[in-house]
PDB file of N, CA and C in Angstrom:
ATOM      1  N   UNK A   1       0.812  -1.199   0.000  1.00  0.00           N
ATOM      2  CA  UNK A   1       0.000   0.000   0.000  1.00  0.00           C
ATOM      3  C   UNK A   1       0.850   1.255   0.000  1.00  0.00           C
ATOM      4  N   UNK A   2       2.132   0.777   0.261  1.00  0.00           N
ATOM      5  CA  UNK A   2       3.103   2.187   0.363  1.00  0.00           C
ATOM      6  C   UNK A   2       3.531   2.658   1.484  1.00  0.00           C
ATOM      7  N   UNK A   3       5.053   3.803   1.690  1.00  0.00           N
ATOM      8  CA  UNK A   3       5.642   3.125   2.615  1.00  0.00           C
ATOM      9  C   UNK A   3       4.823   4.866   3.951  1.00  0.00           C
ATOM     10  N   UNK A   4       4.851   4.731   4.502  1.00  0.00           N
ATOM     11  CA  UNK A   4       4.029   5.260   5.478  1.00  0.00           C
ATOM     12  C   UNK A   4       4.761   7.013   5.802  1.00  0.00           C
ATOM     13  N   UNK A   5       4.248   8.009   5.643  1.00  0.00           N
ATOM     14  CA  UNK A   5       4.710   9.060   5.733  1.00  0.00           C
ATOM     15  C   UNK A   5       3.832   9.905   6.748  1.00  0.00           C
ATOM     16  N   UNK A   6       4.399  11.049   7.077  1.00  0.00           N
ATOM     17  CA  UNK A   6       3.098  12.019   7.836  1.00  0.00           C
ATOM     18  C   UNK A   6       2.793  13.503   7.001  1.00  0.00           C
ATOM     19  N   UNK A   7       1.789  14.385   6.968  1.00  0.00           N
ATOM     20  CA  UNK A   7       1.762  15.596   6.765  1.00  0.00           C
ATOM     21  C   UNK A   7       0.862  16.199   7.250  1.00  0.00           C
ATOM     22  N   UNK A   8       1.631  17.580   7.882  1.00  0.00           N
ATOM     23  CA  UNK A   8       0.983  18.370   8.457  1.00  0.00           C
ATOM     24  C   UNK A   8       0.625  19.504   7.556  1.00  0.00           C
ATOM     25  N   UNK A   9      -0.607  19.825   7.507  1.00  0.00           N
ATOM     26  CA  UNK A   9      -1.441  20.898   7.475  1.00  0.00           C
ATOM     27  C   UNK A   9      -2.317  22.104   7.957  1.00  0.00           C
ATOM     28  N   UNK A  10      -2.338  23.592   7.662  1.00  0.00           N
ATOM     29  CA  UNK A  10      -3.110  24.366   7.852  1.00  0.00           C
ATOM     30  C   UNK A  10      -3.706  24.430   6.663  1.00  0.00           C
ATOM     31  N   UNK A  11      -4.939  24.730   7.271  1.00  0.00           N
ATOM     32  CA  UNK A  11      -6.738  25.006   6.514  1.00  0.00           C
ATOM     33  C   UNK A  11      -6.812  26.019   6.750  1.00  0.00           C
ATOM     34  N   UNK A  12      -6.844  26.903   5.957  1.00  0.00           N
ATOM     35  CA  UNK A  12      -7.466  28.435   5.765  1.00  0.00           C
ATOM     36  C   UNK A  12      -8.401  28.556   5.021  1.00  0.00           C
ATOM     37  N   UNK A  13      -9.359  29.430   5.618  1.00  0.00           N
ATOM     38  CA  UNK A  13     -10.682  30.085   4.691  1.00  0.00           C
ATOM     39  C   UNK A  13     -11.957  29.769   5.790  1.00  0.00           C
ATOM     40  N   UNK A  14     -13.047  29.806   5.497  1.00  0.00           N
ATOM     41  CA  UNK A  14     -13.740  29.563   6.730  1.00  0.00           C
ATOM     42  C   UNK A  14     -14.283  28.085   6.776  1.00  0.00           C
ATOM     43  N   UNK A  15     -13.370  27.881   8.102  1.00  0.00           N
ATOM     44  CA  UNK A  15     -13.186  26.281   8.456  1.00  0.00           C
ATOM     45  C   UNK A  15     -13.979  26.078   9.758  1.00  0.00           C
ATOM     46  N   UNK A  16     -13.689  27.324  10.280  1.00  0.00           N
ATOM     47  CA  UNK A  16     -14.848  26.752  11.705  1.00  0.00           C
ATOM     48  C   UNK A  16     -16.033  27.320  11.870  1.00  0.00           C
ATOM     49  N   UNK A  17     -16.658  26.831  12.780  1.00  0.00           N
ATOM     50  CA  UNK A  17     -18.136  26.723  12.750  1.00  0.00           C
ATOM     51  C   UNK A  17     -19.058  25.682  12.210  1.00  0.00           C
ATOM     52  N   UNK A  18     -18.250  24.903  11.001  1.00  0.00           N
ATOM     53  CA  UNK A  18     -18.967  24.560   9.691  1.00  0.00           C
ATOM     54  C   UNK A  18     -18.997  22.955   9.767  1.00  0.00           C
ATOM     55  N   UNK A  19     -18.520  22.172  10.817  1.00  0.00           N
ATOM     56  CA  UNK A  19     -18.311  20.910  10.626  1.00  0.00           C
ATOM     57  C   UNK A  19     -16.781  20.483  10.362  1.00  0.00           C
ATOM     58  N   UNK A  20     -16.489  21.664  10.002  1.00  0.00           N
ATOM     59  CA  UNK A  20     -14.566  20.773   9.200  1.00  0.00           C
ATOM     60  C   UNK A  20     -14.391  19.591   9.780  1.00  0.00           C
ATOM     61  N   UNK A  21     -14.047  20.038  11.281  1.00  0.00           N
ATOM     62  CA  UNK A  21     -12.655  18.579  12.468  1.00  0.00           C
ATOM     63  C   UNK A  21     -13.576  17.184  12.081  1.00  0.00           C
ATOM     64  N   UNK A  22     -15.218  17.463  12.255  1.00  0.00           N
ATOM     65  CA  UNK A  22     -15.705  16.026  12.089  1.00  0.00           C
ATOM     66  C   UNK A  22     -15.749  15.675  10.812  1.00  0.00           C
ATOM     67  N   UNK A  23     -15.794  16.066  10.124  1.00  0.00           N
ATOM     68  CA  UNK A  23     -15.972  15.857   8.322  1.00  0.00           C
ATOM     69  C   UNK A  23     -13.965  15.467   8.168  1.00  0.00           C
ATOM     70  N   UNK A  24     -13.305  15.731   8.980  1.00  0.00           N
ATOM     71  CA  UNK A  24     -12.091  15.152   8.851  1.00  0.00           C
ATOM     72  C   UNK A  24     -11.548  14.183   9.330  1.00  0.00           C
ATOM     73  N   UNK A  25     -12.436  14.290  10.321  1.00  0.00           N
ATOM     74  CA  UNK A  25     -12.204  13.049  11.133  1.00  0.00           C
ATOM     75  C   UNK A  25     -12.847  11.904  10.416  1.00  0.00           C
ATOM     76  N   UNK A  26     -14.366  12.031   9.952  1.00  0.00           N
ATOM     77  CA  UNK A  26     -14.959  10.955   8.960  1.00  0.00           C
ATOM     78  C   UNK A  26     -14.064  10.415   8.219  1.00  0.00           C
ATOM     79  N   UNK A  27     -13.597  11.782   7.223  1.00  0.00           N
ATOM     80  CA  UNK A  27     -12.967  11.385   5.864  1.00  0.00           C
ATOM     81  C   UNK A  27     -11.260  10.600   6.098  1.00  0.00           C
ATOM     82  N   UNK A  28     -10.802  10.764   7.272  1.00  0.00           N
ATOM     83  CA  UNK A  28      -9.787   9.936   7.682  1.00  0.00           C
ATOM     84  C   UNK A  28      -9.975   8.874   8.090  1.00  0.00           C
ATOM     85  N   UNK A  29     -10.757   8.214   8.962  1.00  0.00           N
ATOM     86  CA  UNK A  29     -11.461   7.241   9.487  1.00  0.00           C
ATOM     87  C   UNK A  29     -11.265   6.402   7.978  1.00  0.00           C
ATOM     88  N   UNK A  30     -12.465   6.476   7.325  1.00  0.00           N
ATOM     89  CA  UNK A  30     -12.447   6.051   5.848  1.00  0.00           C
ATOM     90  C   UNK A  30     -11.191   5.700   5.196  1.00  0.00           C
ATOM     91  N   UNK A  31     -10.548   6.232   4.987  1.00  0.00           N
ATOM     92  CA  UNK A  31      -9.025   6.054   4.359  1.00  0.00           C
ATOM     93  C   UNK A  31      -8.296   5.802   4.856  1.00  0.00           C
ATOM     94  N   UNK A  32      -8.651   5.390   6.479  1.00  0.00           N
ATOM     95  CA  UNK A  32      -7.277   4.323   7.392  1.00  0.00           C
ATOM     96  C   UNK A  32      -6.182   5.245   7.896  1.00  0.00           C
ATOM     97  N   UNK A  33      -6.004   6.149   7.623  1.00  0.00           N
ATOM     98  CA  UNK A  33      -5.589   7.519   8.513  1.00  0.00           C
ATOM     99  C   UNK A  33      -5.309   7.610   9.842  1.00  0.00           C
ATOM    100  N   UNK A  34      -4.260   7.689  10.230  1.00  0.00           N
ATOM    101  CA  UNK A  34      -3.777   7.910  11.836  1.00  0.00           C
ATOM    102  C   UNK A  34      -3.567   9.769  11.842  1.00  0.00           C
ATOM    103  N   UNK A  35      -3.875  10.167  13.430  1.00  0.00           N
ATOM    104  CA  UNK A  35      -4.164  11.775  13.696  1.00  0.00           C
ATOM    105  C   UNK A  35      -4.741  11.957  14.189  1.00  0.00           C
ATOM    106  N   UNK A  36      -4.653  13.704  13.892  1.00  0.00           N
ATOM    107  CA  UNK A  36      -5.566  14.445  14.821  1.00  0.00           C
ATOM    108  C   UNK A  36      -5.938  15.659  13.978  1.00  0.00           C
ATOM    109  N   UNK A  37      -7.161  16.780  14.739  1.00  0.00           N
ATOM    110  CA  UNK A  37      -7.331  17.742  13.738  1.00  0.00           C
ATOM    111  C   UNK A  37      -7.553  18.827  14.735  1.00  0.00           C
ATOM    112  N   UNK A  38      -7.498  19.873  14.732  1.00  0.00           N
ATOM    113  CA  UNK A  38      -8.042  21.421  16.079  1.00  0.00           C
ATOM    114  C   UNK A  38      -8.166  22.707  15.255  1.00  0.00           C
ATOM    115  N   UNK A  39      -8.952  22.861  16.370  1.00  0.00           N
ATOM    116  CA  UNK A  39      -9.159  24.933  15.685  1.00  0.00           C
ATOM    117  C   UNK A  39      -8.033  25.158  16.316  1.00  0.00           C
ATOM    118  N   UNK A  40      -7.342  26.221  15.505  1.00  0.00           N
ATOM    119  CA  UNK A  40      -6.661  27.536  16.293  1.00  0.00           C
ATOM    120  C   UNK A  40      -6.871  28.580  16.377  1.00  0.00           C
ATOM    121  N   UNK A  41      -6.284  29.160  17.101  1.00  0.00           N
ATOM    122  CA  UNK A  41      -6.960  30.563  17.630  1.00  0.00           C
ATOM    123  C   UNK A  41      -7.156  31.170  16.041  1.00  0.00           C
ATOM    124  N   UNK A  42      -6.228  31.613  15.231  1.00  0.00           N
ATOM    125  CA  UNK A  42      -6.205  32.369  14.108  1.00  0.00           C
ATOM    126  C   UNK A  42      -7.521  32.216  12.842  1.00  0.00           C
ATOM    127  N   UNK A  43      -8.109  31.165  13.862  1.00  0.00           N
ATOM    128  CA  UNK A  43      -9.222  30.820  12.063  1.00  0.00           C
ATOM    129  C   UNK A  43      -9.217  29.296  11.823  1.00  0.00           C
ATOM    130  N   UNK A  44      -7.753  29.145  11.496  1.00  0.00           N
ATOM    131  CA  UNK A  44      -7.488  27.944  10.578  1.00  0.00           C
ATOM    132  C   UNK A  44      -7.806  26.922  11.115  1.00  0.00           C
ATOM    133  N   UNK A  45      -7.370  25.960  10.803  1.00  0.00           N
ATOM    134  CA  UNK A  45      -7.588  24.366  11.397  1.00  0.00           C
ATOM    135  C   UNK A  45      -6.571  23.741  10.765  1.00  0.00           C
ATOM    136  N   UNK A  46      -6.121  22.954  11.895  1.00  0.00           N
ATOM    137  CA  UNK A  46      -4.663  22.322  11.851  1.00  0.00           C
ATOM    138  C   UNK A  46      -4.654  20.738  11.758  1.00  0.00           C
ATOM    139  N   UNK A  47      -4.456  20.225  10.824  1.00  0.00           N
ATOM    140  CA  UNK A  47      -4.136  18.703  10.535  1.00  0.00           C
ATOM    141  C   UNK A  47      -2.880  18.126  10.831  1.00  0.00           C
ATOM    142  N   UNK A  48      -3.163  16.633  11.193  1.00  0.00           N
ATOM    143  CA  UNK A  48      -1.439  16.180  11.452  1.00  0.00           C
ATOM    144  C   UNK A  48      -1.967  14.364  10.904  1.00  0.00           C
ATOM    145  N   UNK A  49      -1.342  13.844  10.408  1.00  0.00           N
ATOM    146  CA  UNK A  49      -1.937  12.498   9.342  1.00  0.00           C
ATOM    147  C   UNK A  49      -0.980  11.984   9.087  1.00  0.00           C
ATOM    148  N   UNK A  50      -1.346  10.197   9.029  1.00  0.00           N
ATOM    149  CA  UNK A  50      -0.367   9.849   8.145  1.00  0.00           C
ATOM    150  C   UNK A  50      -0.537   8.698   7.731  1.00  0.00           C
ATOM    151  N   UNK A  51       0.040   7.910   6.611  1.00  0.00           N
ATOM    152  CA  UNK A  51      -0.475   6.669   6.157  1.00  0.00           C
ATOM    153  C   UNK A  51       0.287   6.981   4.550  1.00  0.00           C
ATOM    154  N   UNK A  52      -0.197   6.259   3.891  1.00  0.00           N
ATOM    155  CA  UNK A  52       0.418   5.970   2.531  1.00  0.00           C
ATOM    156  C   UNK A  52       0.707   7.224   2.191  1.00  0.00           C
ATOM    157  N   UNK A  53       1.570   7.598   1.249  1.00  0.00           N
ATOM    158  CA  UNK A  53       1.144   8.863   0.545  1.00  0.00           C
ATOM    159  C   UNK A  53       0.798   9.007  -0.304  1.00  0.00           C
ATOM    160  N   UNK A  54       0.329   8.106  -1.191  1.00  0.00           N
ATOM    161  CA  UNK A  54      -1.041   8.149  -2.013  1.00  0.00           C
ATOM    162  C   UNK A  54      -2.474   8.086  -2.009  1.00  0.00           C
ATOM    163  N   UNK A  55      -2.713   7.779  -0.214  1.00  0.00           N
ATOM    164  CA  UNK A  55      -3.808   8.204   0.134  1.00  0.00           C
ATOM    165  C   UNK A  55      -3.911   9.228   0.911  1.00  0.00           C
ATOM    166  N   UNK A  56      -2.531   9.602   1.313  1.00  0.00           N
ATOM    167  CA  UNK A  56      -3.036  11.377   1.505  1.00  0.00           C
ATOM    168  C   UNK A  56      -2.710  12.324   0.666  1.00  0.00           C
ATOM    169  N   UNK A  57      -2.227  12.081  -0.317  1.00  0.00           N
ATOM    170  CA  UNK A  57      -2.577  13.179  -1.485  1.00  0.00           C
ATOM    171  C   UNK A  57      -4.241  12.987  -2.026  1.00  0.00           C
ATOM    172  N   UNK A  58      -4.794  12.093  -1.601  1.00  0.00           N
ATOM    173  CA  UNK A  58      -6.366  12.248  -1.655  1.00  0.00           C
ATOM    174  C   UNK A  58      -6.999  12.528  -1.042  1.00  0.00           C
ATOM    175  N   UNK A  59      -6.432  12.305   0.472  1.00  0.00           N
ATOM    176  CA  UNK A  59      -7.204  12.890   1.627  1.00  0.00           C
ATOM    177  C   UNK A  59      -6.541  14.441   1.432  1.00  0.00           C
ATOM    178  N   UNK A  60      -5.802  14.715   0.784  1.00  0.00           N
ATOM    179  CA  UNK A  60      -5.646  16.623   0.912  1.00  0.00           C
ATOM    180  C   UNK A  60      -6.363  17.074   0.046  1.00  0.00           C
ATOM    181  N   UNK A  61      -6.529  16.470  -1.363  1.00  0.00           N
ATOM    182  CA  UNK A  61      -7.215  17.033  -2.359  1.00  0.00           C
ATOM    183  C   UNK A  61      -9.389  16.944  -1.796  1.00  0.00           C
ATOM    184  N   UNK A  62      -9.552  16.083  -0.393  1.00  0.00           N
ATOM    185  CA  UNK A  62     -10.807  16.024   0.447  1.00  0.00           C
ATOM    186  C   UNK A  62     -11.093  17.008   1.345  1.00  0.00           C
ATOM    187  N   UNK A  63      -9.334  17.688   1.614  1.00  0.00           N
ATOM    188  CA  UNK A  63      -9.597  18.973   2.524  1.00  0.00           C
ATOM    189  C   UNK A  63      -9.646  20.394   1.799  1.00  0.00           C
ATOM    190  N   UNK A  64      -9.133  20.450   0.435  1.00  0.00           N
ATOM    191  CA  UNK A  64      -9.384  21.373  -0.445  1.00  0.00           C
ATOM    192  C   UNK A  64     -11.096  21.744  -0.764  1.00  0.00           C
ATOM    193  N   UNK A  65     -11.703  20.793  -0.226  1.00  0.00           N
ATOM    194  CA  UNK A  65     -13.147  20.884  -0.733  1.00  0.00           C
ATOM    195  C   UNK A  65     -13.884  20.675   0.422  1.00  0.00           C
ATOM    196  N   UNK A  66     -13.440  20.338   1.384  1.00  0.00           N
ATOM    197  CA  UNK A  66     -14.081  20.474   2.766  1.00  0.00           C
ATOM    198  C   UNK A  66     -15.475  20.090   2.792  1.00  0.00           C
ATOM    199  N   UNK A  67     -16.258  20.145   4.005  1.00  0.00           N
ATOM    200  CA  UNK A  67     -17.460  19.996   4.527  1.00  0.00           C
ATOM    201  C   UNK A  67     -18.355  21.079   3.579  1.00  0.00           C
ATOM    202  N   UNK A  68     -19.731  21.047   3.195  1.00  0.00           N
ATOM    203  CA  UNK A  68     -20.913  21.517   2.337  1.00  0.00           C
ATOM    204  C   UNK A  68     -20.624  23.101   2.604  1.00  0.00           C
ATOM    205  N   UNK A  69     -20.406  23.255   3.946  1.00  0.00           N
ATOM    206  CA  UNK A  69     -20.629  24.931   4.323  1.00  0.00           C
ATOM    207  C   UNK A  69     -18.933  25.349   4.272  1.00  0.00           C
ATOM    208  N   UNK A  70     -18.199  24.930   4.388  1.00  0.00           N
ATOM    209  CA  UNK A  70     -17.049  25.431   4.386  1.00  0.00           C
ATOM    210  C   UNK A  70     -16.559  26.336   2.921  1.00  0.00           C
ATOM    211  N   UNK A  71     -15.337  26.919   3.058  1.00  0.00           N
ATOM    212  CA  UNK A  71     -14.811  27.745   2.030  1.00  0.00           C
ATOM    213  C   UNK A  71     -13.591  27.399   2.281  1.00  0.00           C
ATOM    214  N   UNK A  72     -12.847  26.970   1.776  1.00  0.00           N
ATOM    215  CA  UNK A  72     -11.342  26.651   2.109  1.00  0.00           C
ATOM    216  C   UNK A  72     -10.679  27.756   0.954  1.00  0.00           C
ATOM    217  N   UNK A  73      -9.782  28.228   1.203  1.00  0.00           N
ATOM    218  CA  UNK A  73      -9.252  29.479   0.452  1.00  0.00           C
ATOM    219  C   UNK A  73      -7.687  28.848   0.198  1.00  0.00           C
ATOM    220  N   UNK A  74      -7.175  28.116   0.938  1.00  0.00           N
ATOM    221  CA  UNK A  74      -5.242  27.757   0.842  1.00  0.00           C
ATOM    222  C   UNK A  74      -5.503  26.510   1.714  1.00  0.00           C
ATOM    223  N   UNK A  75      -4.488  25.256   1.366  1.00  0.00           N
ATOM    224  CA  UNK A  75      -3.983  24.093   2.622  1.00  0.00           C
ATOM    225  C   UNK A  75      -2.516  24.808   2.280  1.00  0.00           C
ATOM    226  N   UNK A  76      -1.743  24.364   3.343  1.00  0.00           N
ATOM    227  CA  UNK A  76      -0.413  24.761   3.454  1.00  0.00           C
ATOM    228  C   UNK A  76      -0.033  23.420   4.275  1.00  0.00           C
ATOM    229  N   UNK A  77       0.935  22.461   3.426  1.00  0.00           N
ATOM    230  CA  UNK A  77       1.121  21.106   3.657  1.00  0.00           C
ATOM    231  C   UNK A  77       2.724  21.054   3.846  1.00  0.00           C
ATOM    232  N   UNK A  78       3.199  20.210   4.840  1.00  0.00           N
ATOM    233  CA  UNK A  78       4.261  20.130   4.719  1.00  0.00           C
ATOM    234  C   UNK A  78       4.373  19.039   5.063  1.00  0.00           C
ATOM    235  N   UNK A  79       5.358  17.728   4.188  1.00  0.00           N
ATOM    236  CA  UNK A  79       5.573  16.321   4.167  1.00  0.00           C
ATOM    237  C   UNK A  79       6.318  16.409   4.674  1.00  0.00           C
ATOM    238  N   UNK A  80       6.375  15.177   6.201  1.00  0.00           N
ATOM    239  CA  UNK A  80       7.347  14.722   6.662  1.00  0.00           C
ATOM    240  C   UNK A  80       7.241  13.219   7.056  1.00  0.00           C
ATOM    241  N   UNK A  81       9.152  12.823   7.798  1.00  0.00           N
ATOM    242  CA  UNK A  81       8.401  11.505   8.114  1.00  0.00           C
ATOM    243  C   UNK A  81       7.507  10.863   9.044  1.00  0.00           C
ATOM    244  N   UNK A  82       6.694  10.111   9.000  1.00  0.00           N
ATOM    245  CA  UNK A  82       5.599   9.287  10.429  1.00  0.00           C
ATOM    246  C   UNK A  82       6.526   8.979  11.524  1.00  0.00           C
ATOM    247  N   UNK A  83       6.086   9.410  12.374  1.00  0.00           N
ATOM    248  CA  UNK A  83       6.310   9.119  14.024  1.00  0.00           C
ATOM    249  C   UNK A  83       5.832   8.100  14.513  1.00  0.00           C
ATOM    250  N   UNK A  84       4.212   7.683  13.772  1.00  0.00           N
ATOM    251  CA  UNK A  84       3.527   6.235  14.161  1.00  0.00           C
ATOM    252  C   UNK A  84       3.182   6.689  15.885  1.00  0.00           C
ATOM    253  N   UNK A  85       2.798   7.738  16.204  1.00  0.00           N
ATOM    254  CA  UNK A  85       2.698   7.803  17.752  1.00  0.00           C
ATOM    255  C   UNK A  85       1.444   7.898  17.878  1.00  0.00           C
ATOM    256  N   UNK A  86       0.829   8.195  17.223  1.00  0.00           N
ATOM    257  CA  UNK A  86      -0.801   8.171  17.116  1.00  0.00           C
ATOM    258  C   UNK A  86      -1.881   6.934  16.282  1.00  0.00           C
ATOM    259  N   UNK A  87      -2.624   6.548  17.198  1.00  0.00           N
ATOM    260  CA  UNK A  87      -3.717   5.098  16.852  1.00  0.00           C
ATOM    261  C   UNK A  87      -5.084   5.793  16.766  1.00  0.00           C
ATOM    262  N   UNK A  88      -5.360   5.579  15.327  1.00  0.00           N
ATOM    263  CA  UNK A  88      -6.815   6.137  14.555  1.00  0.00           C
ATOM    264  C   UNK A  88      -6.646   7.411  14.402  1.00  0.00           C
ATOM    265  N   UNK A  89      -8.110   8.277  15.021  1.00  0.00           N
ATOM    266  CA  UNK A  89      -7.628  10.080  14.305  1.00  0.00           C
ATOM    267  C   UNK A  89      -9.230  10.375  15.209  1.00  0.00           C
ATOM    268  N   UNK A  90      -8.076  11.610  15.685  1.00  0.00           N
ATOM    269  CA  UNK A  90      -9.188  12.166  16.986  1.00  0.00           C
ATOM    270  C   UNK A  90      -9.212  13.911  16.345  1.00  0.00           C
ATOM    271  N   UNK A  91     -10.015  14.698  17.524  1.00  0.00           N
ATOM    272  CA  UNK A  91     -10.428  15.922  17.553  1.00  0.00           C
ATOM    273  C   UNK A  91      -9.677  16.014  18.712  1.00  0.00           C
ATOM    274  N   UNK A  92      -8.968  16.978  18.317  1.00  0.00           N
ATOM    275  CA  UNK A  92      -7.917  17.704  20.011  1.00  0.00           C
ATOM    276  C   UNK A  92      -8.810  18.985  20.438  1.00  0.00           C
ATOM    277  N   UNK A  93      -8.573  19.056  21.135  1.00  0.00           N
ATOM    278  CA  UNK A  93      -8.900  20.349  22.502  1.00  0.00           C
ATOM    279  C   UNK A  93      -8.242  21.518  21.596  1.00  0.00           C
ATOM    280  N   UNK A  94      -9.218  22.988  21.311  1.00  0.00           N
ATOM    281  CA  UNK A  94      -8.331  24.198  20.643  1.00  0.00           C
ATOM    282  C   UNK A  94      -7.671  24.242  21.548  1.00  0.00           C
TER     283      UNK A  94
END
């Protein structure tokens, strides 16, 4: 399936209020995805993932289009390697 990587992301545009963290959390769940997701103070919403990297270049091209009400305006992704310290994919505390 490929060899296991992580990437972190900010979500900009209007992400909260709207469902995003659970609609990310779904859409990771689904695609076998280890993580987490949070508001931050600034707006955005912050991703941290990891698993193949051919299924998260699909799960990013899922956060480009976000939840029904959302507007995503920029992801700002940066690939690195998996830590493997995280089991499944939660909602953190802002």
């Amino acid at each position: 399936m490929g060899e296991m990587v992580g990437v972190h992301v900010i979500v900009q545009g209007k992400v909260q209020g709207v469902g995003f963290r659970a609609f990310t959390v779904t859409q990771a769940n689904v695609k076998g995805l280890h993580g987490w997701v949070r508001n931050r103070e600034d707006g955005t919403v912050e991703v941290e993932a990891e698993g193949p990297q051919t299924v998260l270049k699909d799960f990013l091209q899922i956060l480009k289009e976000g939840p029904r009400l959302a507007h995503v305006t920029q992801i700002l992704v940066d690939w690195k390697d998996a830590n493997r310290h995280t089991l499944g994919f939660t909602i953190l505390p802002d």
